[in-house]
C-alpha atoms as a PDB file:
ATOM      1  CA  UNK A   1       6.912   0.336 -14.525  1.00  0.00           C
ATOM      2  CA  UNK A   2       6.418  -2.765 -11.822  1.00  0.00           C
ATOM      3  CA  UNK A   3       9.381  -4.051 -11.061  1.00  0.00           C
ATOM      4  CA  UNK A   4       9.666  -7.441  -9.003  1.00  0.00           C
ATOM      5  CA  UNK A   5      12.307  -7.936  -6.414  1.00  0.00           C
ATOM      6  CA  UNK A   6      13.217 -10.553  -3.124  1.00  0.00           C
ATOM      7  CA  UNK A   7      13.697  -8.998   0.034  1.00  0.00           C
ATOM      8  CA  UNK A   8      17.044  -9.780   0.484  1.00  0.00           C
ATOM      9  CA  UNK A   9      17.981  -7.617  -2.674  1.00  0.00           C
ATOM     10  CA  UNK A  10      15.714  -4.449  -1.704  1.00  0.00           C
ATOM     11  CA  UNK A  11      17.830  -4.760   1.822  1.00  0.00           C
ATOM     12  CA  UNK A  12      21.093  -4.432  -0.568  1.00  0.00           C
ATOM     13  CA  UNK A  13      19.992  -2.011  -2.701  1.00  0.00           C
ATOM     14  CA  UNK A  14      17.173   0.246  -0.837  1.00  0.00           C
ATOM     15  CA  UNK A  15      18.972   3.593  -1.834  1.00  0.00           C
ATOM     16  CA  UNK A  16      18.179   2.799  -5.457  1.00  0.00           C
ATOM     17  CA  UNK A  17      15.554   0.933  -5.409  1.00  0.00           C
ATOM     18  CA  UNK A  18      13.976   4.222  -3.869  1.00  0.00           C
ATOM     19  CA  UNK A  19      15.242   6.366  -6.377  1.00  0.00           C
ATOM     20  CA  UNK A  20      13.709   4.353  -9.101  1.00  0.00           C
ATOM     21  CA  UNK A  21      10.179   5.094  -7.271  1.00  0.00           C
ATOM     22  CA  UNK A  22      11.167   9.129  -7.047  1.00  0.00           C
ATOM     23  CA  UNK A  23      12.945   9.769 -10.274  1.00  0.00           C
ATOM     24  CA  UNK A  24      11.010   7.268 -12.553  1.00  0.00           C
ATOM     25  CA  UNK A  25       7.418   6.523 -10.825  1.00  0.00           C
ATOM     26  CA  UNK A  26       8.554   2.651 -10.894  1.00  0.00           C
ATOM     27  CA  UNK A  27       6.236   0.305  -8.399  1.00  0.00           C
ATOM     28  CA  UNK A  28       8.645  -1.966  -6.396  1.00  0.00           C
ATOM     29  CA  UNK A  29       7.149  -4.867  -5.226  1.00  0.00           C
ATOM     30  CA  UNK A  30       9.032  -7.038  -2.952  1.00  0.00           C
ATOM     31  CA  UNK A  31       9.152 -10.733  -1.912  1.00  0.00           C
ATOM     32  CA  UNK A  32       9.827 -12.853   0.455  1.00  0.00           C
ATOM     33  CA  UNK A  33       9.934 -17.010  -0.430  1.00  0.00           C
ATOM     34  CA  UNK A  34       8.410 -15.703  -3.691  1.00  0.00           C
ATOM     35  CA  UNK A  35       5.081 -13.720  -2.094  1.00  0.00           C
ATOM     36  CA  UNK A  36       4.339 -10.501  -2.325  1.00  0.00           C
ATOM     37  CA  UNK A  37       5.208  -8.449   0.820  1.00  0.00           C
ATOM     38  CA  UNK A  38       5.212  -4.797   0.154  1.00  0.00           C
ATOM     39  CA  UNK A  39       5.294  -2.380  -2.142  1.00  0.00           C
ATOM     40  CA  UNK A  40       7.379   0.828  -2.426  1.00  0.00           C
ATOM     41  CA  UNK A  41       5.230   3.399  -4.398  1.00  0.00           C
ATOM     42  CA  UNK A  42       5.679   7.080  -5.464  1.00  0.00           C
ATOM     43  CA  UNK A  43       4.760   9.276  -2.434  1.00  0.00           C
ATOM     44  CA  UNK A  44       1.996  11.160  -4.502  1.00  0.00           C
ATOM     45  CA  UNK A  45       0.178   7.698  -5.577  1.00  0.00           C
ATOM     46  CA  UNK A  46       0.640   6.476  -1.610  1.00  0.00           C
ATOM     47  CA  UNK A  47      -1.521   9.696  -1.144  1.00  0.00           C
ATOM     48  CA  UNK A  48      -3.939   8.847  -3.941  1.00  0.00           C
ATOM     49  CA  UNK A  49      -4.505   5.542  -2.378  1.00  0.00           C
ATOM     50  CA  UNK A  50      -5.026   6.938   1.283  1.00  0.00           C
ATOM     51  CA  UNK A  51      -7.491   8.916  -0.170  1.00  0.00           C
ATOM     52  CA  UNK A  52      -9.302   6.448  -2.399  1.00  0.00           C
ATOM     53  CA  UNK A  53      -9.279   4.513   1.387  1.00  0.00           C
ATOM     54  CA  UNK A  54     -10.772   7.132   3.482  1.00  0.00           C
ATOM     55  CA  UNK A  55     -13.897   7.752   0.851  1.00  0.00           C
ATOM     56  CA  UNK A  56     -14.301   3.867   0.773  1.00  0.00           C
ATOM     57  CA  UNK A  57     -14.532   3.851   4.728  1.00  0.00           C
ATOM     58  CA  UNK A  58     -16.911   6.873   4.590  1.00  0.00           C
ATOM     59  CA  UNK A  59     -19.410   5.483   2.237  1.00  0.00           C
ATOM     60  CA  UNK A  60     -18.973   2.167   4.849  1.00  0.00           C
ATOM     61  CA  UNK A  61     -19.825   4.765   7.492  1.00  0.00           C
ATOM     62  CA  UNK A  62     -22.814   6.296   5.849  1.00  0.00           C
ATOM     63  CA  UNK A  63     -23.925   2.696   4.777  1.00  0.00           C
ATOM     64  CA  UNK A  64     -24.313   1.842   8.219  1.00  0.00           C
ATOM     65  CA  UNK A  65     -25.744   4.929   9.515  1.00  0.00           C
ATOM     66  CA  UNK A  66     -28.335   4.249   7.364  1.00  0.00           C
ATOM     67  CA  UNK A  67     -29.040   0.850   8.240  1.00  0.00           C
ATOM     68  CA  UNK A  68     -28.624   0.855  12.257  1.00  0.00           C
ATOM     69  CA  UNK A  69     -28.695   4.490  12.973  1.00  0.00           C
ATOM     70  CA  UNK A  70     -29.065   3.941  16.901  1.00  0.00           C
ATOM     71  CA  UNK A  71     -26.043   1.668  16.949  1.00  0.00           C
ATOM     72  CA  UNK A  72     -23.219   2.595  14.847  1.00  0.00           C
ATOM     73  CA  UNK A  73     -20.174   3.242  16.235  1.00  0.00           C
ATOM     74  CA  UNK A  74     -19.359   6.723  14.882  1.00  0.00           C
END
């Protein structure tokens, strides 16, 4: 479950706010003057998502090794 909540009450209740994301898998996202600041998420999908962004940035990588060989950074 996504659960919606202002800064200012994450700050007061952090402790169970993070046990929600442990025990139950709940997405916290949390506001500030009503936008979207952060999200707390279940270590293992944090994980997922690192590694969904590391395979992105290596097909970038391969992209451009095709396409300027000589010059890319890597």
């Amino acid at each position: 479950m996504t659960r919606t909540v202002s800064i200012s009450v994450a700050k007061s209740r952090l402790s169970e706010l993070v046990g929600r994301t442990m025990y139950a898998g709940d997405h916290i996202v949390v506001e500030r003057h009503g936008k979207a600041v952060a999200v707390l998420v279940p270590v293992e999908d944090y994980a997922e998502l690192e590694k969904a962004h590391r395979e992105k940035e290596n097909r970038v990588h391969d992209r451009r090794q095709q396409t300027f060989p000589a010059i890319s950074p890597r």
